[in-house]
N, C-alpha and C. Protein backbone atom coordinates (compact mmCIF):
# COMPACT_ATOMS: atom_id res chain seq x y z
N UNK A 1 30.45 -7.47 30.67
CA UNK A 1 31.65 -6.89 31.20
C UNK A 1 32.81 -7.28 30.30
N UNK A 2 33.69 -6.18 29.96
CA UNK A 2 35.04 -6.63 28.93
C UNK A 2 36.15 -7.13 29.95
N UNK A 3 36.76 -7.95 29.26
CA UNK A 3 37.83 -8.69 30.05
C UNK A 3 38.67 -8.32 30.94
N UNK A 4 39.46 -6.76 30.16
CA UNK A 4 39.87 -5.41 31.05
C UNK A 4 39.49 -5.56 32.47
N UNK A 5 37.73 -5.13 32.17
CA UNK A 5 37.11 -4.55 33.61
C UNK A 5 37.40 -5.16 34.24
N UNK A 6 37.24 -6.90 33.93
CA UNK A 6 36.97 -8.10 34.95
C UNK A 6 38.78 -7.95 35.22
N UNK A 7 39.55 -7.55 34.70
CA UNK A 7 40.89 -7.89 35.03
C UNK A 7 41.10 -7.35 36.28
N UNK A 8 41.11 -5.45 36.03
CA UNK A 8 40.78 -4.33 36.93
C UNK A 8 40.05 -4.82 38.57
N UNK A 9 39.13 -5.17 38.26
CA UNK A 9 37.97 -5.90 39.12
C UNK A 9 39.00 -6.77 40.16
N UNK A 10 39.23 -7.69 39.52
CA UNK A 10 39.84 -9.24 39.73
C UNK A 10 41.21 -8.21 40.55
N UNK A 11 42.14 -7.28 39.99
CA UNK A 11 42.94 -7.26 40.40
C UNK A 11 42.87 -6.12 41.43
N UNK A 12 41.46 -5.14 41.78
CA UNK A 12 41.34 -4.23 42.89
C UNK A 12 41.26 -5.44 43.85
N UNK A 13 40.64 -6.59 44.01
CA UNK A 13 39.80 -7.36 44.66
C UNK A 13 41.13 -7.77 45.66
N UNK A 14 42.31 -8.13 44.96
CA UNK A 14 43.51 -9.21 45.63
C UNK A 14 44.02 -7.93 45.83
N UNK A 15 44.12 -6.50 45.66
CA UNK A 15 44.73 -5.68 46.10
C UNK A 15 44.24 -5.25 47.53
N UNK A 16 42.86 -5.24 47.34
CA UNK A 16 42.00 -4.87 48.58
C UNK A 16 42.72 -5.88 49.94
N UNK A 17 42.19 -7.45 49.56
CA UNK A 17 42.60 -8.35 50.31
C UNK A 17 43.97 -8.44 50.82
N UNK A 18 45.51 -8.18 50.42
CA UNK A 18 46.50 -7.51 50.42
C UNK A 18 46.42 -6.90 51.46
N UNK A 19 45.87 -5.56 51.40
CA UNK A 19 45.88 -4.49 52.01
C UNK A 19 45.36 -5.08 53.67
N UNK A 20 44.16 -5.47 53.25
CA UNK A 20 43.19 -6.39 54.74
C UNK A 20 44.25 -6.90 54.90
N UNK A 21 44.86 -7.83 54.85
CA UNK A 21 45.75 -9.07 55.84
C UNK A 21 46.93 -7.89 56.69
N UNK A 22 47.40 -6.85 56.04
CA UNK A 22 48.57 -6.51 56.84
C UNK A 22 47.78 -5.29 57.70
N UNK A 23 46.23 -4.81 57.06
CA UNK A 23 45.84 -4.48 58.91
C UNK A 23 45.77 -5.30 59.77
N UNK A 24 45.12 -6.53 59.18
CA UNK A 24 45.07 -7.60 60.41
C UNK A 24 46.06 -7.88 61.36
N UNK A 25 47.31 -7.99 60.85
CA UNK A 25 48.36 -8.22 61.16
C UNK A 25 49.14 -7.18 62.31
N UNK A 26 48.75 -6.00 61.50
CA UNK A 26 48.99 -4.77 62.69
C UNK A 26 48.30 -4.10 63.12
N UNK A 27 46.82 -4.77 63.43
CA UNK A 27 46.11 -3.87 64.30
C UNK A 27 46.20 -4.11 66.05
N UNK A 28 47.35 -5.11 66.71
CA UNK A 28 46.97 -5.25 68.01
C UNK A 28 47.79 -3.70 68.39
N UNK A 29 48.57 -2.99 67.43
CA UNK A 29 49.63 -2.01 67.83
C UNK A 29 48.92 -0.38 67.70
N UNK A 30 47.56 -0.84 67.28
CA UNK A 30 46.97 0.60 66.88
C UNK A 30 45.65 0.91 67.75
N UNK A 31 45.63 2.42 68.61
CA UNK A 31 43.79 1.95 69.17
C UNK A 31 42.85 1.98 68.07
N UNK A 32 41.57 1.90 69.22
CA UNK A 32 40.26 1.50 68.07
C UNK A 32 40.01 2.36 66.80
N UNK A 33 39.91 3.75 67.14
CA UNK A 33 39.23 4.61 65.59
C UNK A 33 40.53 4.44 64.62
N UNK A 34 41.84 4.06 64.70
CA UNK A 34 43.29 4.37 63.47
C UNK A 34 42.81 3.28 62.72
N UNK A 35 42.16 1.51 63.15
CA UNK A 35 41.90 0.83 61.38
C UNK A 35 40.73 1.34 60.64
N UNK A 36 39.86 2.07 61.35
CA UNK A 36 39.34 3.29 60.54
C UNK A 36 39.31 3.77 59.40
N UNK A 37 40.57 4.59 60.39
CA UNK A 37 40.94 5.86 59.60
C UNK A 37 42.35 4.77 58.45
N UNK A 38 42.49 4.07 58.48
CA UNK A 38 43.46 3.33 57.66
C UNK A 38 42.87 2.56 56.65
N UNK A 39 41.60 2.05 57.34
CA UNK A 39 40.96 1.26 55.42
C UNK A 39 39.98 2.37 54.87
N UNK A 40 40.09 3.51 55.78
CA UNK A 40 39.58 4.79 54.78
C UNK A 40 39.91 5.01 53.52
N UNK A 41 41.27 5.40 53.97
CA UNK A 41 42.79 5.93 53.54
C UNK A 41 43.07 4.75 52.67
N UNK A 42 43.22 3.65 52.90
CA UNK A 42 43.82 2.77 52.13
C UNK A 42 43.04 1.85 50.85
N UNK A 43 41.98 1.59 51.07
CA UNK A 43 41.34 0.91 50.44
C UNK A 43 39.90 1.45 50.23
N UNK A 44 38.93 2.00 51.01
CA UNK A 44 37.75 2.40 50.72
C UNK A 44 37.74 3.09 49.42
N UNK A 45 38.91 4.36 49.50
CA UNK A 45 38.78 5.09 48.45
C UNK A 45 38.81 3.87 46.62
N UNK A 46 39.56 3.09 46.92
CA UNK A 46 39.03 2.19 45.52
C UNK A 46 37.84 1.53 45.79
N UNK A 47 36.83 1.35 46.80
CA UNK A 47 36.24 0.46 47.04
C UNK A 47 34.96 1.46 46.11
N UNK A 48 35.25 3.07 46.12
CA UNK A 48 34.30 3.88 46.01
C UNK A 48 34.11 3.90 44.71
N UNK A 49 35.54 4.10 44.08
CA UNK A 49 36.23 3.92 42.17
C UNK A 49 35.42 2.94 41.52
N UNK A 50 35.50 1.77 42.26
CA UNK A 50 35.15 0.52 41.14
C UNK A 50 33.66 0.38 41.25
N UNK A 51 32.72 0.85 42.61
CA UNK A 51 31.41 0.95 42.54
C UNK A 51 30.83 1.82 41.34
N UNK A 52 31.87 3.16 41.52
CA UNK A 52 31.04 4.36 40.90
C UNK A 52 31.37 3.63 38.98
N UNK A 53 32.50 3.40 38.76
CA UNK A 53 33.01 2.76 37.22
C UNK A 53 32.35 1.88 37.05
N UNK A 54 32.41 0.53 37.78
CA UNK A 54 31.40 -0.66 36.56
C UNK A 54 30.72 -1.03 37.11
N UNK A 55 29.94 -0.41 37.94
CA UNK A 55 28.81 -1.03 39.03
C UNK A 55 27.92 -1.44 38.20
N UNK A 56 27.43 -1.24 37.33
CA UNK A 56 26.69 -1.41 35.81
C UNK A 56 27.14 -3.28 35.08
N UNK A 57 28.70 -3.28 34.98
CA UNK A 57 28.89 -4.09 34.41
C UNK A 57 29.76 -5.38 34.85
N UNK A 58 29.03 -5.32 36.47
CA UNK A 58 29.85 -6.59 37.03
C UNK A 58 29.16 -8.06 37.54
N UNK A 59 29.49 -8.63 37.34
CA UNK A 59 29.04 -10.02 37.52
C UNK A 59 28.78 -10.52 38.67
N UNK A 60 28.07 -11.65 38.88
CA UNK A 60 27.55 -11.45 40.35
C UNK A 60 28.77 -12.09 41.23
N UNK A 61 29.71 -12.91 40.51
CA UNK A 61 30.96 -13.37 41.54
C UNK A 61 31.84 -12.64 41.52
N UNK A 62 31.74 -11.31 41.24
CA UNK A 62 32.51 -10.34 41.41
C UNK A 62 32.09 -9.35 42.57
N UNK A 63 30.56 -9.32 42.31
CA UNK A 63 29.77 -8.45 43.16
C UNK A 63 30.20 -9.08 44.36
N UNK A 64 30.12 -10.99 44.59
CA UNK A 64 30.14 -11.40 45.66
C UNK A 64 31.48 -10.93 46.18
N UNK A 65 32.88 -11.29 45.61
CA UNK A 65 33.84 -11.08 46.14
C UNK A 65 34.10 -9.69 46.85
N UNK A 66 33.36 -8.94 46.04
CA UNK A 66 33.50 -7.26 46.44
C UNK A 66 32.65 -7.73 48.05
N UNK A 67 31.59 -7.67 48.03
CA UNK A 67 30.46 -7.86 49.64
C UNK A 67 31.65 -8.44 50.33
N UNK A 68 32.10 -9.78 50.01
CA UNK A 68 33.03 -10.35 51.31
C UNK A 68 34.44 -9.63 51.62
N UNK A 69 34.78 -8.63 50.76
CA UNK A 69 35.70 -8.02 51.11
C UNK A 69 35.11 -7.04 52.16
N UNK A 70 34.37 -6.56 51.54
CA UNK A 70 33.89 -5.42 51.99
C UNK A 70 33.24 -5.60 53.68
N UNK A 71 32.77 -6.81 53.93
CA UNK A 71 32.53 -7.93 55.01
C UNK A 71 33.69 -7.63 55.92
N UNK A 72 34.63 -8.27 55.36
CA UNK A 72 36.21 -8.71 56.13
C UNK A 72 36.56 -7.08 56.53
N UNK A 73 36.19 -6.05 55.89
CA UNK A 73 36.41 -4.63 56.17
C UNK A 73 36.28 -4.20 57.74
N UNK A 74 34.56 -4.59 57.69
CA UNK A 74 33.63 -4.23 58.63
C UNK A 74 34.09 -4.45 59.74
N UNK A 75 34.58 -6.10 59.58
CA UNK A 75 34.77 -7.10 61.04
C UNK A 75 35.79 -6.67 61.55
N UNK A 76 37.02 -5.73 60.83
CA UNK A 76 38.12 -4.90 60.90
C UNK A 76 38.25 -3.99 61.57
N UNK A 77 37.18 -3.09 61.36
CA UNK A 77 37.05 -1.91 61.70
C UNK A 77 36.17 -2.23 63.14
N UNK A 78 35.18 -2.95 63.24
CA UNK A 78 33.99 -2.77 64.22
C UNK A 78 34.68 -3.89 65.24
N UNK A 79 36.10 -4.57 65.17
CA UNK A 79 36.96 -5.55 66.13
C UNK A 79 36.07 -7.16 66.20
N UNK A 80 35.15 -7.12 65.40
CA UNK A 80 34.54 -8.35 65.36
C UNK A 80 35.20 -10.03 64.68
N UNK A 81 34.42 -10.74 65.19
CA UNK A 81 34.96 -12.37 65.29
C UNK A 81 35.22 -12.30 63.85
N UNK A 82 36.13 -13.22 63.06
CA UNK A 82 36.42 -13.28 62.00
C UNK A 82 34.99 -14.71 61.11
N UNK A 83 34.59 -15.17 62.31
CA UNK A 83 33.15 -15.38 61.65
C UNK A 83 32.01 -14.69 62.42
N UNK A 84 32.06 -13.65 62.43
CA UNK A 84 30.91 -13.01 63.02
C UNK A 84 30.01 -12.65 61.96
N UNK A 85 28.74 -12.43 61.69
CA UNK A 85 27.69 -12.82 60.58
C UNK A 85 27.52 -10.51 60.74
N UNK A 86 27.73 -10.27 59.38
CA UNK A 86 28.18 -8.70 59.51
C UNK A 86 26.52 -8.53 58.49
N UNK A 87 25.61 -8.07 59.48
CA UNK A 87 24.50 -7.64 59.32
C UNK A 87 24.44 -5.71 58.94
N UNK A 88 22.89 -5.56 58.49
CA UNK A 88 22.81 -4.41 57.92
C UNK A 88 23.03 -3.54 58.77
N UNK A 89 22.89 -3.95 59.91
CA UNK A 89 22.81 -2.74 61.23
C UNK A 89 24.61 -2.36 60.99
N UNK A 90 25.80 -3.31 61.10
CA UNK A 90 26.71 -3.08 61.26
C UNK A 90 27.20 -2.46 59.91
N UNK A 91 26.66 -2.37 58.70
CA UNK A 91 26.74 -1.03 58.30
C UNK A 91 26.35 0.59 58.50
N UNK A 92 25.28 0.15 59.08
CA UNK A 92 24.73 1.54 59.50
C UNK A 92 25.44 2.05 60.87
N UNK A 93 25.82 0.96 61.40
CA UNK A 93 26.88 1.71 62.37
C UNK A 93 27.92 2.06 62.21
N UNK A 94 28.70 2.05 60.92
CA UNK A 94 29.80 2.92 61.11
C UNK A 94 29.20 4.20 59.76
């Protein structure tokens, strides 16, 4: 991976996380399907970018950071414990 990518990478990653804390923050004001439709809208669509671009050329503590974002997503969307253990099923459910 060139330094770029990992920059790109490194800097979707704290953008993503960014984005997570101020749903967190304002989801007691929204019902259930709007954080949804908001880390659709807000973040999935890069989540889709950086898979489809360097999915090829990323490292595995990158890969990891991506899963635990992508984790912290889930627990977002599906109203779960902030340590709740986000299994395969709870992908297939949304």
């Amino acid at each position: 991976m060139r330094l770029e990518e990992y920059l790109n990478a490194d800097s979707f990653i704290k953008t993503a996380n960014t984005r997570l804390k101020f749903l967190y923050r304002k989801k007691h004001y929204v019902t259930q399907p709007t954080p949804m439709l908001l880390v659709m809208f807000l973040i999935q669509c890069h989540f889709d970018y950086v898979c489809s671009d360097w999915c090829s050329g990323l490292t595995k503590s990158i890969k990891n950071k991506l899963q635990v974002t992508q984790s912290k997503l889930i627990m977002l969307i599906l109203d779960l414990n902030p340590r709740a253990h986000v299994s395969h099923r709870s992908f297939q459910s949304l």
